[in-house]
Protein backbone atom coordinates (compact mmCIF):
# COMPACT_ATOMS: atom_id res chain seq x y z
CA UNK A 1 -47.18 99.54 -64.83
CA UNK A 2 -50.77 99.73 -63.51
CA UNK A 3 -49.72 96.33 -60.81
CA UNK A 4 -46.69 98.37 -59.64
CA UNK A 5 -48.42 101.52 -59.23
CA UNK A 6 -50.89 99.17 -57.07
CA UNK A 7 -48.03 97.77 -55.29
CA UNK A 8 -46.37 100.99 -54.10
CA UNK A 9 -49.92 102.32 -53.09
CA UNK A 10 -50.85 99.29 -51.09
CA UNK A 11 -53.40 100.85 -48.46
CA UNK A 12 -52.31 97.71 -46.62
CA UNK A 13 -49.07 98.43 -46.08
CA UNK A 14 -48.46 100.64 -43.12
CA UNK A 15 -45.22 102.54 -42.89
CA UNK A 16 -44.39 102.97 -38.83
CA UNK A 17 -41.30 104.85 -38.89
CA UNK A 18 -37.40 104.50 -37.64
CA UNK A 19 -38.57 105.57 -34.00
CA UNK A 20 -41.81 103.72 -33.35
CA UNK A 21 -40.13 100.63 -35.23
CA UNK A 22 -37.41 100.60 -32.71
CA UNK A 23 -39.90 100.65 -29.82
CA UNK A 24 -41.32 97.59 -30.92
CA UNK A 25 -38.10 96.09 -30.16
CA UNK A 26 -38.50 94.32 -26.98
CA UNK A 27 -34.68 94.81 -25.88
CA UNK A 28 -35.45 98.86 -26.42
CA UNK A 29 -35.89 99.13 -22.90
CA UNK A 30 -32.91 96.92 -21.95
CA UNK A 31 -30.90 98.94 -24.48
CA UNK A 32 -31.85 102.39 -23.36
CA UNK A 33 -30.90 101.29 -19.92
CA UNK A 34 -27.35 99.88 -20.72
CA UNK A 35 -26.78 103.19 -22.40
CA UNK A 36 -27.79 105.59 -19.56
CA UNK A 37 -25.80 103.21 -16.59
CA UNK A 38 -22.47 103.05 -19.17
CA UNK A 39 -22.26 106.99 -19.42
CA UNK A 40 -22.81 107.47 -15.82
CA UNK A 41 -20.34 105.33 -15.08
CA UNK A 42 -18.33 107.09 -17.74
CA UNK A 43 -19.14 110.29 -16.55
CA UNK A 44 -18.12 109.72 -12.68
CA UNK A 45 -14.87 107.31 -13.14
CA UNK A 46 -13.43 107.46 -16.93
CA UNK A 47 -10.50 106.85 -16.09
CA UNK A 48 -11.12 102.85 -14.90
CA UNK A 49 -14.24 102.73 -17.40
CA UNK A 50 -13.52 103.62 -20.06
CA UNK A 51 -10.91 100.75 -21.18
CA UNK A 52 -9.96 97.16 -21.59
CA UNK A 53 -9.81 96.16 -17.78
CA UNK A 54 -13.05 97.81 -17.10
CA UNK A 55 -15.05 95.56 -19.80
CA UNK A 56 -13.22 92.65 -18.51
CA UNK A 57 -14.19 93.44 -15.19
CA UNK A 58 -18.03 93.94 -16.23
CA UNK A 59 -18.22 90.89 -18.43
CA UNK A 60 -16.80 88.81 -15.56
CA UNK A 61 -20.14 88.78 -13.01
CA UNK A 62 -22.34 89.40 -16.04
CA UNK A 63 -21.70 86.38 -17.80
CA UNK A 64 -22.84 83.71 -15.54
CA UNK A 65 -25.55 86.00 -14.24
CA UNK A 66 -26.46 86.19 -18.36
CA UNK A 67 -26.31 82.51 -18.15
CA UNK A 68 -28.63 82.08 -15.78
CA UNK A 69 -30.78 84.74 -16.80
CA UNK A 70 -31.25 83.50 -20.56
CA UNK A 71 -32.61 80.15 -18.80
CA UNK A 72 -34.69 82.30 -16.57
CA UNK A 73 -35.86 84.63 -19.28
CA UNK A 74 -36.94 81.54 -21.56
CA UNK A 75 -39.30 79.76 -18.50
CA UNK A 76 -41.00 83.44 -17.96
CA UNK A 77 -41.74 83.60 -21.15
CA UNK A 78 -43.68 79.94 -20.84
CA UNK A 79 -45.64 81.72 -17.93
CA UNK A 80 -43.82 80.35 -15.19
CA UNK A 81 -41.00 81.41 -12.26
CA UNK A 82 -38.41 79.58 -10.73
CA UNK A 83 -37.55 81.00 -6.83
CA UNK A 84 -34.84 77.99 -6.67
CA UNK A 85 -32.78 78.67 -9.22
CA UNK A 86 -29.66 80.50 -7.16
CA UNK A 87 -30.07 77.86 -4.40
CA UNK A 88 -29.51 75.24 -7.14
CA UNK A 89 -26.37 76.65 -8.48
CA UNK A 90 -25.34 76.10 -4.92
CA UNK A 91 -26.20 72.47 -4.53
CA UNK A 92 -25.26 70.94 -7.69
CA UNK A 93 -21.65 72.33 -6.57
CA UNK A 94 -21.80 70.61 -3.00
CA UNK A 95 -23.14 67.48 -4.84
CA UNK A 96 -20.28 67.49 -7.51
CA UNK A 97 -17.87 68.40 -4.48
CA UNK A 98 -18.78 66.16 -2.42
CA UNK A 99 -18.34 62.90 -4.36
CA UNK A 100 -14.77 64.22 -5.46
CA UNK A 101 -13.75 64.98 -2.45
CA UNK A 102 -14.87 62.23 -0.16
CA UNK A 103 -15.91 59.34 -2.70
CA UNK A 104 -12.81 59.60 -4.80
CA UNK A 105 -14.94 60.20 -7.87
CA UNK A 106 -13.65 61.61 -11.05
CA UNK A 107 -14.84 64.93 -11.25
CA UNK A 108 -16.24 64.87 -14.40
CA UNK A 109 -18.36 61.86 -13.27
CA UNK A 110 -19.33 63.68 -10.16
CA UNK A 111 -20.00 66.62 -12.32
CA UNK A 112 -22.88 64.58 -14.79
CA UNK A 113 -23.94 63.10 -11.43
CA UNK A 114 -24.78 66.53 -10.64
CA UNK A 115 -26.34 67.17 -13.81
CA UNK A 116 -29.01 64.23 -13.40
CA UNK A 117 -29.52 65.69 -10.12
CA UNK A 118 -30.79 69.08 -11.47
CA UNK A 119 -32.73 67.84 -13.72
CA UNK A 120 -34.59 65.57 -11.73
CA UNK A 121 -35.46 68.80 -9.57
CA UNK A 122 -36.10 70.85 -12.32
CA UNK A 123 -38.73 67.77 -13.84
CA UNK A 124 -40.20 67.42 -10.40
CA UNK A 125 -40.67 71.23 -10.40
CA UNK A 126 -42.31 70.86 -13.50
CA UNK A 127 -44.40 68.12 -13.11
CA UNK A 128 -46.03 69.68 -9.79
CA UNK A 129 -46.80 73.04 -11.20
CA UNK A 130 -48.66 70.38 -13.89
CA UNK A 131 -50.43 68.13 -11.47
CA UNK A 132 -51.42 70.85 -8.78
CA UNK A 133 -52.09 73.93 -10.17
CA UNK A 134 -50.29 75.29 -7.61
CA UNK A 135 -48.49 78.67 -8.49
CA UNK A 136 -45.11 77.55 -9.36
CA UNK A 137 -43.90 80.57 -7.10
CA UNK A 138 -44.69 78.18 -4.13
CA UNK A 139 -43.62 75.58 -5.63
CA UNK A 140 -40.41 76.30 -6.36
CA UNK A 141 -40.49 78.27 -3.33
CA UNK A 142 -40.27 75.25 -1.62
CA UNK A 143 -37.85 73.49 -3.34
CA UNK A 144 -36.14 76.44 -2.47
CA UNK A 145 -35.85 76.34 1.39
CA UNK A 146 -35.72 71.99 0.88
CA UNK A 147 -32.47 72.39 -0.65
CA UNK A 148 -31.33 75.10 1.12
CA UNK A 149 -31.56 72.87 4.16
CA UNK A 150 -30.29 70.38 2.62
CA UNK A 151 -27.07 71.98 1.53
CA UNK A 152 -26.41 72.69 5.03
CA UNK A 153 -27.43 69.65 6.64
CA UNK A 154 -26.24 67.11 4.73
CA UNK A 155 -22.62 69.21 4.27
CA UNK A 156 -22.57 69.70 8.32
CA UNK A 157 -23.35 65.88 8.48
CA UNK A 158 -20.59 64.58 5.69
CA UNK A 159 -17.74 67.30 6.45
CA UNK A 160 -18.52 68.88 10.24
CA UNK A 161 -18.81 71.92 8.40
CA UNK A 162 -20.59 73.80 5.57
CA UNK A 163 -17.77 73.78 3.16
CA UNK A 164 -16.25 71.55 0.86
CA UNK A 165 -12.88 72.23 -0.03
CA UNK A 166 -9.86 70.26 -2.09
CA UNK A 167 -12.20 70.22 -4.70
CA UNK A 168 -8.72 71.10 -7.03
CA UNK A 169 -7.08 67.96 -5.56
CA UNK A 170 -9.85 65.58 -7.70
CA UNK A 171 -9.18 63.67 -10.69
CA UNK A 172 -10.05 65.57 -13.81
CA UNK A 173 -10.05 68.77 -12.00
CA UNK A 174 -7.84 70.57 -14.28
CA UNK A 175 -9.53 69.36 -17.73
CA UNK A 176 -12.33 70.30 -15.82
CA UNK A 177 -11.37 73.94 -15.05
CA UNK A 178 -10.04 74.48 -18.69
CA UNK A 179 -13.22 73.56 -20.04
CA UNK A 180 -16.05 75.33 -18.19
CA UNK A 181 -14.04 78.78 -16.67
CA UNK A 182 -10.41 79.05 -17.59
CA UNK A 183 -8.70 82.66 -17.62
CA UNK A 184 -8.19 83.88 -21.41
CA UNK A 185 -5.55 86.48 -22.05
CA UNK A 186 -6.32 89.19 -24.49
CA UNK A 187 -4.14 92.44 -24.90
CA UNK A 188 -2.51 91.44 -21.89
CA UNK A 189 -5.86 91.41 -19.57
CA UNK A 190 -7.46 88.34 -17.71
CA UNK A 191 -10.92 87.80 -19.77
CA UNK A 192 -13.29 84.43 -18.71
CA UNK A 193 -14.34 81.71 -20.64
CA UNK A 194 -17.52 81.95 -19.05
CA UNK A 195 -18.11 84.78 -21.48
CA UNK A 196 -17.59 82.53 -24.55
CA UNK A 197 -20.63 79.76 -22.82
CA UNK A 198 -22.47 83.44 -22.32
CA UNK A 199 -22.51 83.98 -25.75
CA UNK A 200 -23.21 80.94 -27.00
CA UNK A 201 -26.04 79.56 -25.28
CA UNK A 202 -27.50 82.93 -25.91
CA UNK A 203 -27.47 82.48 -29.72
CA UNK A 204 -28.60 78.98 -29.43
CA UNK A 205 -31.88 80.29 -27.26
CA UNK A 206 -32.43 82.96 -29.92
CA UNK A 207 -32.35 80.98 -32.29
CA UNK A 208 -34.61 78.65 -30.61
CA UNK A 209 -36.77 81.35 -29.26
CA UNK A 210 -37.57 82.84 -32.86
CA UNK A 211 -36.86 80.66 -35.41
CA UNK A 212 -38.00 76.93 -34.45
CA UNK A 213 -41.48 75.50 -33.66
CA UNK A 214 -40.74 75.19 -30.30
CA UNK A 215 -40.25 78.44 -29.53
CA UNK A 216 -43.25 79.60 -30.83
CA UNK A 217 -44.41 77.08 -28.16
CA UNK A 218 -42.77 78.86 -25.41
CA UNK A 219 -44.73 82.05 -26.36
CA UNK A 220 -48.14 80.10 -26.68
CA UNK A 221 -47.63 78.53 -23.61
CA UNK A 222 -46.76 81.77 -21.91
CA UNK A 223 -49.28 83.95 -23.31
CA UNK A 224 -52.09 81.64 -22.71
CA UNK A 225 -51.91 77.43 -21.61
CA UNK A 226 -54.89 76.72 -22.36
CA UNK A 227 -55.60 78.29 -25.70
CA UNK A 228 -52.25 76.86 -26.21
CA UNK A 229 -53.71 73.10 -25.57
CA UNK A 230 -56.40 74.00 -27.37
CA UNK A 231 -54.52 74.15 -30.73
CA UNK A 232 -51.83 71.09 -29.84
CA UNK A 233 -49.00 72.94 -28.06
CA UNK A 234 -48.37 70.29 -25.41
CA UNK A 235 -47.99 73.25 -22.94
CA UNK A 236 -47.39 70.81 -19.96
CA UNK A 237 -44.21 69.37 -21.36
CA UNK A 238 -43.34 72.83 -22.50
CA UNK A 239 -43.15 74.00 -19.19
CA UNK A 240 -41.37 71.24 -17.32
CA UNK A 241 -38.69 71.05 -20.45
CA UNK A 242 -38.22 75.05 -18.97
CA UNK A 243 -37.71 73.93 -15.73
CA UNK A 244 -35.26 71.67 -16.53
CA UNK A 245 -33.34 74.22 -19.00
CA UNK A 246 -33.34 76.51 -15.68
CA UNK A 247 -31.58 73.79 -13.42
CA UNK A 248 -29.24 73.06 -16.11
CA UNK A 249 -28.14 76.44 -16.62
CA UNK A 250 -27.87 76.50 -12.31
CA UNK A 251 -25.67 73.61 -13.08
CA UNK A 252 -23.35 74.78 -15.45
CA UNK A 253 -23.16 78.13 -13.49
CA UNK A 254 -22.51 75.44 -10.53
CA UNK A 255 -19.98 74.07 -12.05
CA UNK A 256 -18.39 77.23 -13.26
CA UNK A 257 -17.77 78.56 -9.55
CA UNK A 258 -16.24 74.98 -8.38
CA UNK A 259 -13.79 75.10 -10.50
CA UNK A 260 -13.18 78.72 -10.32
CA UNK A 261 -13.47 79.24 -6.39
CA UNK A 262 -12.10 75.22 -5.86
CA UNK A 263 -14.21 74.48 -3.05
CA UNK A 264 -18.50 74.50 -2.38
CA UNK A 265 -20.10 76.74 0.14
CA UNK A 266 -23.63 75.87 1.15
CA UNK A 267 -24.84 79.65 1.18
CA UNK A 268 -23.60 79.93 -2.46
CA UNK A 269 -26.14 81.26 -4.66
CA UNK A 270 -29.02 81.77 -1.59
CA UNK A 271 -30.71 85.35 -3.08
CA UNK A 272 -29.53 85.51 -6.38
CA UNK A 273 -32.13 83.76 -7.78
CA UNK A 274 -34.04 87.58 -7.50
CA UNK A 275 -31.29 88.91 -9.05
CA UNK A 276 -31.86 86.64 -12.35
CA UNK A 277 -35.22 87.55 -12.63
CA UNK A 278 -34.64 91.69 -12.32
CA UNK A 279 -32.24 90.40 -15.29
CA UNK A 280 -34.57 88.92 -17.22
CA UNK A 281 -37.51 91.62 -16.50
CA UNK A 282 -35.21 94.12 -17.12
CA UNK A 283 -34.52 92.50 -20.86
CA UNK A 284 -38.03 92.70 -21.42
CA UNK A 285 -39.92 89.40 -20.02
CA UNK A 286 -43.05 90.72 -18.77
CA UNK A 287 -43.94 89.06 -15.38
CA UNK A 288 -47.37 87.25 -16.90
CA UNK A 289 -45.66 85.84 -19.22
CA UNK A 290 -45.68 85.49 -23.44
CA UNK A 291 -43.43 88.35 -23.99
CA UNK A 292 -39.70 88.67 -23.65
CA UNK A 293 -36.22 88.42 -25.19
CA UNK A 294 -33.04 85.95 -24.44
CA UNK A 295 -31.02 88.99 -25.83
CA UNK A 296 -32.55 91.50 -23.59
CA UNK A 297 -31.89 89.11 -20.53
CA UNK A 298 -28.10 89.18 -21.27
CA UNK A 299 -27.78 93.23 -21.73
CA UNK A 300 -29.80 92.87 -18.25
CA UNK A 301 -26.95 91.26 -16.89
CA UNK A 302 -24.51 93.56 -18.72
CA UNK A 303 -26.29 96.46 -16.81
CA UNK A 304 -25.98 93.84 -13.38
CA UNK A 305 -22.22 93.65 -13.94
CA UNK A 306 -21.50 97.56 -15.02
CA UNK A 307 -23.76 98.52 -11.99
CA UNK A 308 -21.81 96.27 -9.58
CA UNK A 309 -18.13 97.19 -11.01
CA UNK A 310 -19.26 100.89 -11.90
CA UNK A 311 -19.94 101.55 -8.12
CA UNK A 312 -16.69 100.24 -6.74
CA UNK A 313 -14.59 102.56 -9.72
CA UNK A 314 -16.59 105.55 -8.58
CA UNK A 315 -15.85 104.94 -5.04
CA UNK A 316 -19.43 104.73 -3.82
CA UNK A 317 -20.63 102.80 -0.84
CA UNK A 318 -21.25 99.63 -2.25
CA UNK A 319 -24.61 99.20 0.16
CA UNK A 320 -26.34 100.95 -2.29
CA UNK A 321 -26.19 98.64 -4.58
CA UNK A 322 -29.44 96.65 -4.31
CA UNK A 323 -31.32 100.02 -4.16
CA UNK A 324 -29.83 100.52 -8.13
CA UNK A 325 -31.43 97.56 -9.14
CA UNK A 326 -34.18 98.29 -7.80
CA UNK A 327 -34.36 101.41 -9.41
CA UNK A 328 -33.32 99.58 -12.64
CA UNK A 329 -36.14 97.55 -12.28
CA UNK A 330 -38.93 99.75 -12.03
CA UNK A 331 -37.50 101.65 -14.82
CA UNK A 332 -37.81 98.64 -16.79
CA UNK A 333 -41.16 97.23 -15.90
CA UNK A 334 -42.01 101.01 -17.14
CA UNK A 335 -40.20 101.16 -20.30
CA UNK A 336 -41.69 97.89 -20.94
CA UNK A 337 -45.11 98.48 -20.55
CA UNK A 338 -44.44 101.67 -23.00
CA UNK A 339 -42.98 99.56 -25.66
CA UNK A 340 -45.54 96.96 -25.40
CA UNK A 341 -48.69 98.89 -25.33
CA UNK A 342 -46.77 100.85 -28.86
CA UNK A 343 -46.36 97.49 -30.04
CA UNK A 344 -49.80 96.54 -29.78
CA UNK A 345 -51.17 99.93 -30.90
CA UNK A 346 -48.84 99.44 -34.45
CA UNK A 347 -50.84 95.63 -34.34
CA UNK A 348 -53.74 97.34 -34.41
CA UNK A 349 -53.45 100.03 -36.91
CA UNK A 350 -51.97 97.49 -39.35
CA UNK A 351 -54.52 95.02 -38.57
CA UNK A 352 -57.22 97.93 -39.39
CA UNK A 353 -55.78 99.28 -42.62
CA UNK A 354 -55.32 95.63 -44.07
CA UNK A 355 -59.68 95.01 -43.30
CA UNK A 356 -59.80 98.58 -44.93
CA UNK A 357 -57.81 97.58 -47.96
CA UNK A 358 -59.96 94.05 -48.09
C-alpha cells in the first residue's frame, strides 16, 4: 500500500495537461494551419471544397511537393539546406529523356541511369559542405545555377531546343508510367498514385526519424556536429547520406512528371526548390536545424496544395498566390518558435521537479 501511495505521489512526475501536451507536438503548428486554410476555403467556395473532387484535386500537387519535402525536411533537420533540389527534379528528367529518346535506351535503364546521376550530385554536395566548411547554401547554390545551365545547354546542343519530347514512344514507357504515377479511380474520380509513394515514404522516414539509431543521428547532427562527433555520430556521413536522400526524392519526383507530362522541359522545377523548404518549415523544421517533423512536412504540402486549388475554386487572382505562402510561412516560423520555447519550458520544469524529488 505504502509503495503505491509513493507511486501516485511521485513529486517527479509532472502532469502538463491536454493543451500544453499538444503544443509540444511539433506538427501543432502545421496542424493549426491546415485547419484555418481548409475552413477558409470552406467558407468562400463549399460548393467545389467541400467533396471528393476537391481532395483529389489538393492531394494531386501536394503529393510530390510532400515527397520532396519529407527529403527536404529530414536534411534540415541534420543542419543543412539544399537550394538545388527543384533544379534536380528537372535534370534527372532531361537525363532519363534524353537517352530514351535519342539513344534508344529502355526507359527503365535510362531511368536508374538517372538515379546514379543524382546521387553522385547529391554525394558531391555532401562531401563539399564536409571538406570546405563552406555553408551548404552556396554550395548547393551552385550546383544549382551548374545544372541549370546545363539543362539548357546540353538540351539546346542534343535537340535544337529545350525540350525533350516522345518520351511515351520509349521502351518500357508504359510499365514505367503504371508504376511511378498512374491515374487511380475511386468513386468515380481521377486520384494519383503519387499519393500512395506520398504516403509511404513518409511512414518509412517516421519511422526512421523516431524509432532507429540513425535518426537519432539526424537530430544530433542537426542540433550540434560537433558535440555530435564528439560522442561517435559520424555526422559527416550523416549529412552527405541527406544529400543524397534529397536528390533521390528529386529523382523520383523527376521521374513522376516524365511519365505524367511525357516529355522534359529544362525550366522544370527552377524555384520550387523554395517552395519545399516553406513546406518543410512550415511542418515544423526550424531553420538551424535539430528540430522538425517528416509528418509536419507533408501537412505543409497539404496546406501548399489546398492553398493553390483553394484560390482557383474561390475565383481569386491566382498572382496572389506566393504572397499566401508567404504569409503561411511567417505564421509558421511563429507558431514554431511558440511551441518550441513551451517545449523547452515543460523540459525544464520536469527536469527541476525530478532534482527536487532526488
Amino acid at each position: 500500500m505504502t509503495t503505491n501511495t509513493q507511486a501516485r505521489s511521485d513529486e517527479r512526475v509532472v502532469r502538463i495537461g491536454l493543451i500544453r501536451g499538444l503544443f509540444r507536438r511539433v506538427e501543432i503548428g502545421a496542424i493549426i494551419g491546415a485547419v484555418v486554410v481548409w475552413c477558409l476555403f470552406a467558407a468562400v467556395a463549399p460548393e467545389n471544397w467541400i467533396s471528393v473532387t476537391g481532395v483529389a484535386r489538393i492531394l494531386d500537387p501536394a503529393s510530390t511537393l510532400g515527397i520532396m519535402a519529407i527529403g527536404v525536411a529530414l536534411l534540415m533537420i541534420g543542419g543543412e539546406f539544399d537550394l538545388s533540389t527543384g533544379v534536380m527534379t528537372g535534370t534527372t528528367g532531361l537525363v532519363a529523356g534524353l537517352l530514351a529518346t535519342r539513344l534508344g535506351v529502355n526507359l527503365w535503364v535510362a531511368m536508374l541511369a538517372a538515379l546514379v546521376f543524382a546521387l553522385a550530385v547529391g554525394y558531391i554536395n555532401g562531401v563539399m559542405v564536409n571538406r570546405t566548411g563552406l555553408p551548404s547554401f552556396i554550395v548547393t547554390l551552385a550546383t544549382f545555377f551548374v545544372l541549370r545551365g546545363a539543362n539548357v545547354g546540353v538540351t539546346r546542343m542534343v535537340t535544337e531546343q529545350v525540350y525533350v519530347g516522345g518520351i511515351d514512344k520509349a521502351e518500357g514507357f508504359e510499365l514505367a508510367r503504371a508504376f511511378f504515377n498512374t491515374g487511380i479511380d475511386i468513386f468515380g474520380i481521377e486520384f494519383r498514385s503519387a499519393i500512395i509513394w506520398w504516403v509511404v515514404i513518409a511512414l518509412i522516414a517516421t519511422w526512421i526519424l523516431l524509432r532507429t539509431k540513425y535518426g537519432s543521428w539526424i537530430f544530433a547532427t542537426g542540433g550540434d556536429a560537433n558535440a555530435a562527433r564528439n560522442v561517435g555520430v559520424p555526422a559527416n556521413r550523416v549529412k552527405v547520406a541527406l544529400f543524397m536522400t534529397t536528390a533521390g526524392c528529386a529523382w523520383l519526383v523527376g521521374m513522376m512528371n516524365i511519365v505524367r507530362l511525357r516529355s522534359a522541359v529544362a525550366s522544370q522545377g527552377i524555384g520550387q526548390e523554395f517552395v519545399y523548404i516553406i513546406a518543410a518549415t512550415i511542418g515544423g523544421c526550424l531553420l538551424t536545424g535539430g528540430y522538425g517533423s517528416v509528418i509536419g512536412a507533408s501537412i505543409g504540402a497539404v496546406i501548399f496544395g489546398m492553398a493553390q486549388v483553394g484560390i482557383v475554386f474561390a475565383g481569386w487572382d491566382t498572382d496572389w498566390f506566393y504572397s499566401f505562402l508567404g504569409i503561411m510561412l511567417l505564421a509558421a516560423v511563429l507558431v514554431n518558435n511558440y511551441t518550441r520555447r513551451h517545449a523547452e519550458q515543460i523540459s525544464v520544469a520536469a527536469a527541476k521537479a525530478r532534482t527536487e524529488g532526488e
